[in-house]
PDB file of N, CA and C in Angstrom:
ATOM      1  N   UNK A   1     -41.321 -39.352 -29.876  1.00  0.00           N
ATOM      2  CA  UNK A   1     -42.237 -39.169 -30.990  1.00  0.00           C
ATOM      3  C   UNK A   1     -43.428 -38.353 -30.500  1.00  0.00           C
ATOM      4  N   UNK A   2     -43.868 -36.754 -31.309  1.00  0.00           N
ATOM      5  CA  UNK A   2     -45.007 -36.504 -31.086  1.00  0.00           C
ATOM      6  C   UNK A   2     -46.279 -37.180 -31.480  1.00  0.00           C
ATOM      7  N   UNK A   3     -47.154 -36.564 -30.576  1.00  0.00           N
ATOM      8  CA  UNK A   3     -48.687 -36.739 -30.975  1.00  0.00           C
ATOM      9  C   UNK A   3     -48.928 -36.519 -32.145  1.00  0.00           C
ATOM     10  N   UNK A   4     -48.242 -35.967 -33.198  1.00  0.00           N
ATOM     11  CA  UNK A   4     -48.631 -35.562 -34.488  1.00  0.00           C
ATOM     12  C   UNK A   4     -47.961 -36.417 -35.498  1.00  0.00           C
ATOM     13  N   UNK A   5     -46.829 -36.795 -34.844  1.00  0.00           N
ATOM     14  CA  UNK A   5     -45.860 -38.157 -35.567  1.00  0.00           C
ATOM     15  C   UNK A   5     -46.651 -39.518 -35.799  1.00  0.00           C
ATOM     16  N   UNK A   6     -47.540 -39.709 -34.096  1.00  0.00           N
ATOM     17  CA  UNK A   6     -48.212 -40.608 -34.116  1.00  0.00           C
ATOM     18  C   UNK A   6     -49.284 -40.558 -35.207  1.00  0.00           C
ATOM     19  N   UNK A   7     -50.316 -39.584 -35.539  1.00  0.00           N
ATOM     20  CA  UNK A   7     -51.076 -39.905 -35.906  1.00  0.00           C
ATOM     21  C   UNK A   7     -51.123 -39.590 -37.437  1.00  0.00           C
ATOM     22  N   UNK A   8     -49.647 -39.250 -37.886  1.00  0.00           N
ATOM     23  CA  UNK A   8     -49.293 -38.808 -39.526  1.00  0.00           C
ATOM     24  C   UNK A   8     -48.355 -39.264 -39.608  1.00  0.00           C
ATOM     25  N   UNK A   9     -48.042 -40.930 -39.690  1.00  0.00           N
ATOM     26  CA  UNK A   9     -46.752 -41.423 -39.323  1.00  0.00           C
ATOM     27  C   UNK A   9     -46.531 -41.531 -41.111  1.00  0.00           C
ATOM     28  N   UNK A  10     -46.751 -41.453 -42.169  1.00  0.00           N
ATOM     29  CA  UNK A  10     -46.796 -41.121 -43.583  1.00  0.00           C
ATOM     30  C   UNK A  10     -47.238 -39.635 -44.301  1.00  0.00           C
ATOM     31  N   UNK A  11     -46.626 -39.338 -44.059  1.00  0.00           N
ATOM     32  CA  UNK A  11     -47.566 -37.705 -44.315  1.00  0.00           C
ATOM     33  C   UNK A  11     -46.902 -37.168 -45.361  1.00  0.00           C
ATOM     34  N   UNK A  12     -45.058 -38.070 -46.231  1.00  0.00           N
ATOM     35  CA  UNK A  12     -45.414 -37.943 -47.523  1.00  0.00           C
ATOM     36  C   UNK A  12     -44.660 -39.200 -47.877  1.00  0.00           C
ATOM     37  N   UNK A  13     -44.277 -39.135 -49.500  1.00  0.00           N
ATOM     38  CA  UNK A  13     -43.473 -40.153 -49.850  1.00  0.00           C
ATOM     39  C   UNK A  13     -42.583 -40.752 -49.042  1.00  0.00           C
ATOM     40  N   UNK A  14     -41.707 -39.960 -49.086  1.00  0.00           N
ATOM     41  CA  UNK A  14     -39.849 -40.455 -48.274  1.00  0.00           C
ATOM     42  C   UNK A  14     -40.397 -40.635 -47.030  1.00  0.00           C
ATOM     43  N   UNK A  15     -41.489 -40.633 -45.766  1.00  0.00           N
ATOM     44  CA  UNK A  15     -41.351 -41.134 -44.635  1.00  0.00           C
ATOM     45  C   UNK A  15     -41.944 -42.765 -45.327  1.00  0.00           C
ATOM     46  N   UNK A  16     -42.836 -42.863 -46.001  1.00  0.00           N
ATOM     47  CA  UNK A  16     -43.448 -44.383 -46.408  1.00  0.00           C
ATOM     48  C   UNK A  16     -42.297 -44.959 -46.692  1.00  0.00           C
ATOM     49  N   UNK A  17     -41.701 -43.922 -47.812  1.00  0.00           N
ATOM     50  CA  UNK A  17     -40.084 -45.069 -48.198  1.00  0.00           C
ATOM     51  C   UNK A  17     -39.277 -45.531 -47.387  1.00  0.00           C
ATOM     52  N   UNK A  18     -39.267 -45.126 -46.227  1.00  0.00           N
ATOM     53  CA  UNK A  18     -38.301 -45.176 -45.037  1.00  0.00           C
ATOM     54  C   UNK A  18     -38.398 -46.231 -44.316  1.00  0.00           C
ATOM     55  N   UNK A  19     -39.743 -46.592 -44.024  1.00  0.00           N
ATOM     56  CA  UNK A  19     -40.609 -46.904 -43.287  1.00  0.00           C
ATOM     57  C   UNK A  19     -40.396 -48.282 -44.145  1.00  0.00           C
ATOM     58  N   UNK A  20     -40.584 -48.845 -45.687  1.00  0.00           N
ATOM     59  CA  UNK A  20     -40.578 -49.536 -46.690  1.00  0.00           C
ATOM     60  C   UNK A  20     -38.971 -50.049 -46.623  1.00  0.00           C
ATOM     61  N   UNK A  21     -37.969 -49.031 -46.631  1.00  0.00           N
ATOM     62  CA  UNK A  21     -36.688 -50.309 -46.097  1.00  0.00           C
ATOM     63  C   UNK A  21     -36.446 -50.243 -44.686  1.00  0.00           C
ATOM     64  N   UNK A  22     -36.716 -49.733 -43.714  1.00  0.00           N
ATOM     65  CA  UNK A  22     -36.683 -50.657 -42.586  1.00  0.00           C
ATOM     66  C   UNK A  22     -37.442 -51.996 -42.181  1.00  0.00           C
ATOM     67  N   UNK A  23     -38.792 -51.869 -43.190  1.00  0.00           N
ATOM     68  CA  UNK A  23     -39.566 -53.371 -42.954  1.00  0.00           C
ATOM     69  C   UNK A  23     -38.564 -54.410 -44.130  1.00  0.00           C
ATOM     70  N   UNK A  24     -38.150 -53.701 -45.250  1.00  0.00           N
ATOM     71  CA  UNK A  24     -36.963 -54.764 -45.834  1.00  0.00           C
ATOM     72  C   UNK A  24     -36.631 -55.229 -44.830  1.00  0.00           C
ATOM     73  N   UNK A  25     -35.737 -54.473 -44.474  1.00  0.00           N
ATOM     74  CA  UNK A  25     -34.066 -54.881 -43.506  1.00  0.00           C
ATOM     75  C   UNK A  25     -34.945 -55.790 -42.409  1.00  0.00           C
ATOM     76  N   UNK A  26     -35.592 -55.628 -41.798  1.00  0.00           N
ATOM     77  CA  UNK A  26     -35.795 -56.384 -40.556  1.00  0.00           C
ATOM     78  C   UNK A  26     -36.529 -57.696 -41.402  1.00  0.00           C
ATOM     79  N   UNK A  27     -37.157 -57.578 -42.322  1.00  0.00           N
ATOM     80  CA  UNK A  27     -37.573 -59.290 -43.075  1.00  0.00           C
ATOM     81  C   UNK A  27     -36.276 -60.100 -43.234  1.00  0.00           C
ATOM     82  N   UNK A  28     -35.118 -59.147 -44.150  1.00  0.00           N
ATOM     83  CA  UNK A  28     -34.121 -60.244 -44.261  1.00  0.00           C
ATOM     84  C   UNK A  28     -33.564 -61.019 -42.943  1.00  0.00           C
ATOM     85  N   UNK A  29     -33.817 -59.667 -41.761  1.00  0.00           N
ATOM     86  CA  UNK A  29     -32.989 -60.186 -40.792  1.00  0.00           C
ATOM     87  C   UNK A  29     -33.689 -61.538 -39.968  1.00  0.00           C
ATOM     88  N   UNK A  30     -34.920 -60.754 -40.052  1.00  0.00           N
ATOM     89  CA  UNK A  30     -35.740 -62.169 -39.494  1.00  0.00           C
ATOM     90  C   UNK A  30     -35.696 -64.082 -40.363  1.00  0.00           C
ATOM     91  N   UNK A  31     -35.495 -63.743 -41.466  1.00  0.00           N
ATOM     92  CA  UNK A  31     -35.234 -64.771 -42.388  1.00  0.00           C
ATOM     93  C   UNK A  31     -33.945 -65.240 -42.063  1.00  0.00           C
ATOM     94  N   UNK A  32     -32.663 -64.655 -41.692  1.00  0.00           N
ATOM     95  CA  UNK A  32     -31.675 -65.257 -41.032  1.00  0.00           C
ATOM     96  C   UNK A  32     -31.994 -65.721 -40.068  1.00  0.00           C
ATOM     97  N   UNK A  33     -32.563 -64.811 -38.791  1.00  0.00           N
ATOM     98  CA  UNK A  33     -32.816 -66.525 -37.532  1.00  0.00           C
ATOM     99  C   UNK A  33     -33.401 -67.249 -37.842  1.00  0.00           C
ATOM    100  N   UNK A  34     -33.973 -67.378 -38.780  1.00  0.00           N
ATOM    101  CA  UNK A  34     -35.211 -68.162 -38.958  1.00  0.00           C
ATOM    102  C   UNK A  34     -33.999 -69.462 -39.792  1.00  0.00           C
ATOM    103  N   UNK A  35     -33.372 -68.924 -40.428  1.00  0.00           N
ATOM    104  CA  UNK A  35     -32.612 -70.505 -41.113  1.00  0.00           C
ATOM    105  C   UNK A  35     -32.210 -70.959 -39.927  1.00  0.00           C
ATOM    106  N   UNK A  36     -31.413 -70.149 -39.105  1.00  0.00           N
ATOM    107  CA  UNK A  36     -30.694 -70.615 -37.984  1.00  0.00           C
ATOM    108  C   UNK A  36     -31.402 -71.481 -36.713  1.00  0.00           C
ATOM    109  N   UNK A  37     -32.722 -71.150 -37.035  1.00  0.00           N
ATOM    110  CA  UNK A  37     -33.544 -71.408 -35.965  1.00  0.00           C
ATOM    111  C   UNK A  37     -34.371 -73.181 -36.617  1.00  0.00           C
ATOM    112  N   UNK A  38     -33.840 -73.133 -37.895  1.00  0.00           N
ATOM    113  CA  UNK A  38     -34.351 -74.259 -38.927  1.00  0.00           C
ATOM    114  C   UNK A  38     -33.133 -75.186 -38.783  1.00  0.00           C
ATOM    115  N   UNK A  39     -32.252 -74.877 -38.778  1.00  0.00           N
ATOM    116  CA  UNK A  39     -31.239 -75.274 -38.461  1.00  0.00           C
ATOM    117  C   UNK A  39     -31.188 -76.575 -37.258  1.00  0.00           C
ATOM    118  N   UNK A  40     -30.879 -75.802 -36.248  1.00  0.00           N
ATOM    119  CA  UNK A  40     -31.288 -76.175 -34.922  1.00  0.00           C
ATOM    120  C   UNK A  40     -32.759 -77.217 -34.726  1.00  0.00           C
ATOM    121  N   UNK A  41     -33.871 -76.576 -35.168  1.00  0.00           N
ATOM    122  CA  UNK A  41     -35.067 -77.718 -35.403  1.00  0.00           C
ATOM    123  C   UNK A  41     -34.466 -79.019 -35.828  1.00  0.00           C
ATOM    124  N   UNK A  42     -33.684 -79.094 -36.955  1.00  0.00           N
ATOM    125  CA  UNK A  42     -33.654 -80.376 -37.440  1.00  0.00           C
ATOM    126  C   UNK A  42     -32.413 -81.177 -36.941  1.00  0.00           C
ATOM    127  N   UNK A  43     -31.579 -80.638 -35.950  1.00  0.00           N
ATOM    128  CA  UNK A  43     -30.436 -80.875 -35.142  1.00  0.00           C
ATOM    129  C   UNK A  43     -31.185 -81.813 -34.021  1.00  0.00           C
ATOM    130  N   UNK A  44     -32.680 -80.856 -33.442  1.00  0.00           N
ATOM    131  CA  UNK A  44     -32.780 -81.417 -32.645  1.00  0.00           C
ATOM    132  C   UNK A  44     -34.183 -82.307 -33.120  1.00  0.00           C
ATOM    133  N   UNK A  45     -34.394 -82.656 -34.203  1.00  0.00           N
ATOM    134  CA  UNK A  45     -35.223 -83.673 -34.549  1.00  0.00           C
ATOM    135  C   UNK A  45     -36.956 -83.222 -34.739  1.00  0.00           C
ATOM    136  N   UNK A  46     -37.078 -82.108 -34.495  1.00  0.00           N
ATOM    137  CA  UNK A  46     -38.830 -81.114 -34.133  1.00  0.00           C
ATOM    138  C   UNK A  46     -38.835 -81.140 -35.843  1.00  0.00           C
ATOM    139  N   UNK A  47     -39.202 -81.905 -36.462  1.00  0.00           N
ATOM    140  CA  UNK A  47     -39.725 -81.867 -37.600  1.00  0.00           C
ATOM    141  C   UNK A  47     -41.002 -81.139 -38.119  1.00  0.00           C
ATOM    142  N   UNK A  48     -41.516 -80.670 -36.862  1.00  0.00           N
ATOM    143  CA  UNK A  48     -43.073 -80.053 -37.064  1.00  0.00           C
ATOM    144  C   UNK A  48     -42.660 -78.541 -36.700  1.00  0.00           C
ATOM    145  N   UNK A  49     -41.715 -78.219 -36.281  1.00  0.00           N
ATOM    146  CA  UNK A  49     -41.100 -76.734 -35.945  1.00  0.00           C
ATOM    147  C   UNK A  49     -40.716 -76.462 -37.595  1.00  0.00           C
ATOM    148  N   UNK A  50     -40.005 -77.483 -37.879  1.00  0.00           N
ATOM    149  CA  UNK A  50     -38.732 -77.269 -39.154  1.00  0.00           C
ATOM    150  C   UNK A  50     -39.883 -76.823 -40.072  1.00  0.00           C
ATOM    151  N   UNK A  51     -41.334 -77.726 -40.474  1.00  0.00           N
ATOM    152  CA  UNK A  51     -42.282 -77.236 -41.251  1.00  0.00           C
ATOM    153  C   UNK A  51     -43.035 -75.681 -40.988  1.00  0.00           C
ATOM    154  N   UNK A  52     -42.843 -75.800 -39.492  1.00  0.00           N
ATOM    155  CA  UNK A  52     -43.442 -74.507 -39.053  1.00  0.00           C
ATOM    156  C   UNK A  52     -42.357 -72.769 -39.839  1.00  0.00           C
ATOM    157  N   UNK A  53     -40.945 -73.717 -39.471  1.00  0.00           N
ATOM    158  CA  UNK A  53     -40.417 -71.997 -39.694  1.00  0.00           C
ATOM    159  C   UNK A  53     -40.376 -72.303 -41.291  1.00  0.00           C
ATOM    160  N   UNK A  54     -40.170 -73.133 -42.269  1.00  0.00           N
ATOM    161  CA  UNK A  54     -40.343 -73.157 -43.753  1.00  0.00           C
ATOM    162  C   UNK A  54     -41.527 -72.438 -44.683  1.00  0.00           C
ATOM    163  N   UNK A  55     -42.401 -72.331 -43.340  1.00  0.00           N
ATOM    164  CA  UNK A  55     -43.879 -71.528 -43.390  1.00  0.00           C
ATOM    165  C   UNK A  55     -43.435 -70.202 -43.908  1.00  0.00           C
ATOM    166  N   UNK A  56     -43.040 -70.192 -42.595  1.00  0.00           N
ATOM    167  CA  UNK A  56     -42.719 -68.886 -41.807  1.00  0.00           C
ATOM    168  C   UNK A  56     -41.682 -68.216 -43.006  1.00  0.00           C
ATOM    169  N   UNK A  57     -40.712 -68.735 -43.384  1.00  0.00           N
ATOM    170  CA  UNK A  57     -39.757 -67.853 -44.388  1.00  0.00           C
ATOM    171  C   UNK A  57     -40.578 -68.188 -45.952  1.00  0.00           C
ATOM    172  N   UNK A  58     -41.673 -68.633 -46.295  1.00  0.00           N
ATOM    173  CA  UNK A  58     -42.531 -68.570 -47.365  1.00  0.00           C
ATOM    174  C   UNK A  58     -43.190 -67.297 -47.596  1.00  0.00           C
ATOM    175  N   UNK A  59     -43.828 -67.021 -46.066  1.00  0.00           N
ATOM    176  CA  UNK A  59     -44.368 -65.777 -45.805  1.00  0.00           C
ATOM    177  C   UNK A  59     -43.812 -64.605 -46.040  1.00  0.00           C
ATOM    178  N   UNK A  60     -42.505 -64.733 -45.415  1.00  0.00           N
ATOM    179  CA  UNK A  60     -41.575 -63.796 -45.241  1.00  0.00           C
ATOM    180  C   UNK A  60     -40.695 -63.364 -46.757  1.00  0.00           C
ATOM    181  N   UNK A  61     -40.942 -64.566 -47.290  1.00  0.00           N
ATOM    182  CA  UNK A  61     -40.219 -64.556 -48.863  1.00  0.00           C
ATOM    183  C   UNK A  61     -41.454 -63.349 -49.767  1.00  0.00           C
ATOM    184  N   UNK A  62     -42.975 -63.559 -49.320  1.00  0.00           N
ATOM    185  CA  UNK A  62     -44.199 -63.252 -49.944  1.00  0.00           C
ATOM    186  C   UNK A  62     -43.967 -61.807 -49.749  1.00  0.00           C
ATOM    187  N   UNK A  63     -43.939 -61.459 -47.894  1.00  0.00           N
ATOM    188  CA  UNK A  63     -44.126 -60.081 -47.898  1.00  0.00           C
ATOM    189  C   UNK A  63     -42.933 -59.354 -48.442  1.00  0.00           C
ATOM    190  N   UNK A  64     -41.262 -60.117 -48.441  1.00  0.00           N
ATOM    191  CA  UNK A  64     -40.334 -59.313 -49.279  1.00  0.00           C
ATOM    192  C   UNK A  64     -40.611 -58.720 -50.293  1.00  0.00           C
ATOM    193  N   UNK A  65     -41.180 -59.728 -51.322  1.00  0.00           N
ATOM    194  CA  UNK A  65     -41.697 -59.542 -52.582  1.00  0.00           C
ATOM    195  C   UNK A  65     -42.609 -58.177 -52.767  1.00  0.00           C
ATOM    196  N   UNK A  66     -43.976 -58.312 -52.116  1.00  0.00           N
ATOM    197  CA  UNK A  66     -44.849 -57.126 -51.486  1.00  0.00           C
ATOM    198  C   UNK A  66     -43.963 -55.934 -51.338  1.00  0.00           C
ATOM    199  N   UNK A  67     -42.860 -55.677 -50.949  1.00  0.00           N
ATOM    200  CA  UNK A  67     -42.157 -54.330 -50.440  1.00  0.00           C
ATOM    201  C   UNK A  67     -41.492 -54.339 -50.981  1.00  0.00           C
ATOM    202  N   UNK A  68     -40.712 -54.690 -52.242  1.00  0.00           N
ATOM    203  CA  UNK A  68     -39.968 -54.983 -53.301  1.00  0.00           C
ATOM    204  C   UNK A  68     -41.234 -54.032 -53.981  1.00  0.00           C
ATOM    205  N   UNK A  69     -41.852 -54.184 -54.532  1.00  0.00           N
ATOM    206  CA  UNK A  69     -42.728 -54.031 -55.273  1.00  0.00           C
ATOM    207  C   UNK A  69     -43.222 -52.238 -54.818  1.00  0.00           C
ATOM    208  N   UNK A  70     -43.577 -52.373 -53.794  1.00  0.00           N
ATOM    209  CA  UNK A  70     -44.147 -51.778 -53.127  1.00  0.00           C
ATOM    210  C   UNK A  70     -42.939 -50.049 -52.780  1.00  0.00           C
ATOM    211  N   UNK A  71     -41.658 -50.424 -52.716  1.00  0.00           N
ATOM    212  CA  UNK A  71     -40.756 -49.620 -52.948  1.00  0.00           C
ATOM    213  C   UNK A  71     -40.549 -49.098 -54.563  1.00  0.00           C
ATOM    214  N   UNK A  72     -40.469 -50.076 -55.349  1.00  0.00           N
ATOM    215  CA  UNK A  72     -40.754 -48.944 -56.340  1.00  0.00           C
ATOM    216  C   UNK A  72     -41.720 -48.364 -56.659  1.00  0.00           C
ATOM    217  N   UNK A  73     -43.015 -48.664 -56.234  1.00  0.00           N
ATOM    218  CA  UNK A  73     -44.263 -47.793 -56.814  1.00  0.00           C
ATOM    219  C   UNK A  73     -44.118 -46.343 -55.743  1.00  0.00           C
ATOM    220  N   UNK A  74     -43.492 -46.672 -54.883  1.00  0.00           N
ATOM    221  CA  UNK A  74     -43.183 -45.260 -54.210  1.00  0.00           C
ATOM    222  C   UNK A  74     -42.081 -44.155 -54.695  1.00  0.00           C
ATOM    223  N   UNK A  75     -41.394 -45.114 -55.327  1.00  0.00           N
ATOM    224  CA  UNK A  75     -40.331 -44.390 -56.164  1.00  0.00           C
ATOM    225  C   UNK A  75     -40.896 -43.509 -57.444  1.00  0.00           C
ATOM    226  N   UNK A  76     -41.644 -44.790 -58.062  1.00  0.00           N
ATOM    227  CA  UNK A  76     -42.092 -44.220 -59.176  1.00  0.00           C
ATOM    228  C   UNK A  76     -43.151 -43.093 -59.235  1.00  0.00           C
ATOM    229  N   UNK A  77     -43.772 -42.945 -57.884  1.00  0.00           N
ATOM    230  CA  UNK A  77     -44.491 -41.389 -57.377  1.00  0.00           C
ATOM    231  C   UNK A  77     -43.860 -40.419 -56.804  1.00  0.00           C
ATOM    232  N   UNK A  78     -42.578 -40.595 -56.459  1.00  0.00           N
ATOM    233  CA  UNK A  78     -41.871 -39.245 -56.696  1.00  0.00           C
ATOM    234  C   UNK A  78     -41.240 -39.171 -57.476  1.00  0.00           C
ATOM    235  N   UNK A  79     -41.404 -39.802 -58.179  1.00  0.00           N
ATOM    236  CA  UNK A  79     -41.009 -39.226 -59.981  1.00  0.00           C
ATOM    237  C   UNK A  79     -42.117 -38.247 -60.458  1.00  0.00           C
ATOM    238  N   UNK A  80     -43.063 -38.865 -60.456  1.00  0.00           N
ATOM    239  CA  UNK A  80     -44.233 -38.411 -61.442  1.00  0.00           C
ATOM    240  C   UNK A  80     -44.811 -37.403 -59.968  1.00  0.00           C
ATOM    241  N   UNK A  81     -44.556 -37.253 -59.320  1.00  0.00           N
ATOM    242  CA  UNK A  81     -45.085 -35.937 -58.152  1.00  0.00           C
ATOM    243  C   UNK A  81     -43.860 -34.840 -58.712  1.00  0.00           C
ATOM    244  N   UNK A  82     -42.619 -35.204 -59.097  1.00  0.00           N
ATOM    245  CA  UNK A  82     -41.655 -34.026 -59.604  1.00  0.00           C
ATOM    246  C   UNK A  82     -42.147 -33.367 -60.608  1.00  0.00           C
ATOM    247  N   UNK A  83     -43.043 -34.770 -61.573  1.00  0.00           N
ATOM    248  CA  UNK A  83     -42.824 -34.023 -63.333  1.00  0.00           C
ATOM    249  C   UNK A  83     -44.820 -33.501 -62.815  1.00  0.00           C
ATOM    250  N   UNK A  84     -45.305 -33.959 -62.159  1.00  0.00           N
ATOM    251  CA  UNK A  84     -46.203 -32.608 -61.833  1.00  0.00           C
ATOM    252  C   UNK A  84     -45.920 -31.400 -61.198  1.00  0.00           C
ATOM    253  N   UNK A  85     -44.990 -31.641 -60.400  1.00  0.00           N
ATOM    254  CA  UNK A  85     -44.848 -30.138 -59.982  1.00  0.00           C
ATOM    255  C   UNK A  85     -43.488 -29.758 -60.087  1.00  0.00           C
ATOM    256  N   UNK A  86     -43.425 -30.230 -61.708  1.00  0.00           N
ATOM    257  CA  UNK A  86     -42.341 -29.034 -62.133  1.00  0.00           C
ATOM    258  C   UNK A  86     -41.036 -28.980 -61.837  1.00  0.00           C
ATOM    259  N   UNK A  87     -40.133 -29.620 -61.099  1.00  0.00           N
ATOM    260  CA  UNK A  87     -39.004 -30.412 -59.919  1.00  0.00           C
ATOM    261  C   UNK A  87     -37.717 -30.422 -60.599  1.00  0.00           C
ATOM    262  N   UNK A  88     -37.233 -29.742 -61.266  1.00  0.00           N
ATOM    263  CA  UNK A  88     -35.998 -30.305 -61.579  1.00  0.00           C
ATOM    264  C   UNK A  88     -35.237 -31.032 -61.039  1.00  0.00           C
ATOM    265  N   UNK A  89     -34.966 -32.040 -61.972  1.00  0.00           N
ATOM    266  CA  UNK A  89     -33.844 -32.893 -61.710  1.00  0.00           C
ATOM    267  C   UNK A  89     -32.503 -32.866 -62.052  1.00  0.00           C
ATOM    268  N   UNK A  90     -32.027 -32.689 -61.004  1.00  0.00           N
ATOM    269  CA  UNK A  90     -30.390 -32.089 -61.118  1.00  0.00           C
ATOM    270  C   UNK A  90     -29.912 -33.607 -60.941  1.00  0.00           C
ATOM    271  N   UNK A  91     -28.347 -33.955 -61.448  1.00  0.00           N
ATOM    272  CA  UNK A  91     -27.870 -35.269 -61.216  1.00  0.00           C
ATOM    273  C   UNK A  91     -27.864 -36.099 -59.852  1.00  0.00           C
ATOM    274  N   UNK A  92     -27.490 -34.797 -58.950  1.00  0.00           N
ATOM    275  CA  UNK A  92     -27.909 -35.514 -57.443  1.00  0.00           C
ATOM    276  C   UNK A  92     -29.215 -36.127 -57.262  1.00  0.00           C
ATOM    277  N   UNK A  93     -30.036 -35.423 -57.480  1.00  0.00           N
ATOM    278  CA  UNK A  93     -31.292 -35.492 -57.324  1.00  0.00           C
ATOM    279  C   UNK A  93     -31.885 -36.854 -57.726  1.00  0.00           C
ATOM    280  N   UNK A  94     -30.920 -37.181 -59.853  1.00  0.00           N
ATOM    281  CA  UNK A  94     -31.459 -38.667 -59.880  1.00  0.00           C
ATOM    282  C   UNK A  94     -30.425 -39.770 -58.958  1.00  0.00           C
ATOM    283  N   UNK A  95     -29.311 -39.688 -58.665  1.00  0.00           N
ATOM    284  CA  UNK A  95     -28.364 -40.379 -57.922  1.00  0.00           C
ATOM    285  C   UNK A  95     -29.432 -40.460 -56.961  1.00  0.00           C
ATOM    286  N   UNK A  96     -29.819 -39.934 -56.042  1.00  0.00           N
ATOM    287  CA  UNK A  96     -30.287 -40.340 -55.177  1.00  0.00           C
ATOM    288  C   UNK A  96     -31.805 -41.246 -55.445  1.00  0.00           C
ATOM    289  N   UNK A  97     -32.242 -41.019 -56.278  1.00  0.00           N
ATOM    290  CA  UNK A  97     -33.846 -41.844 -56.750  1.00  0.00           C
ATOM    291  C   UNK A  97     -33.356 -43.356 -56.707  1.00  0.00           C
ATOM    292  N   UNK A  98     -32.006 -43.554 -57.127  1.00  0.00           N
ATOM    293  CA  UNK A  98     -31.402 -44.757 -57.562  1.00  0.00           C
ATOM    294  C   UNK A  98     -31.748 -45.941 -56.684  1.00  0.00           C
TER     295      UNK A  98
END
């Protein structure tokens, strides 16, 4: 990664969007160890862990939500960045918005 990557790591839509499902993907994934890891807590009796990770996937349920959200308002600005500047939309073009 350049020095210029670093310090314009958003510099337009589609890198934020990108950026917006890889923090998806790694929430869901973290929410799987986390059952698994809830799992195991109550196997081994840590009842104060089991409350701890129930936290923990509350949070994780919160910020999904947040980037749920947060992915379409990015969507919905390269929509309205097309119909300002004019963009035709060819069928690929909406296939891919999808």
């Amino acid at each position: 990664m350049s020095a210029e990557e670093i310090d314009q790591p958003f510099d337009t839509i589609e890198s934020a969007q990108e950026f917006m499902n890889v923090l998806a993907a790694t929430v869901l994934d973290v929410m799987k160890e986390l059952s698994d890891a809830r799992r195991q807590a109550e196997r081994d009796g840590e009842e104060r862990r089991a409350k701890a990770i129930d936290l923990a996937v509350f949070k994780l349920k919160t910020l999904g939500c947040y980037v749920h959200k947060s992915r379409r308002a990015l969507n919905d600005l390269r929509i309205i960045r097309r119909l300002i500047l004019n963009e035709r939309l060819t069928v690929e073009n909406i296939i891919a918005t999808l």
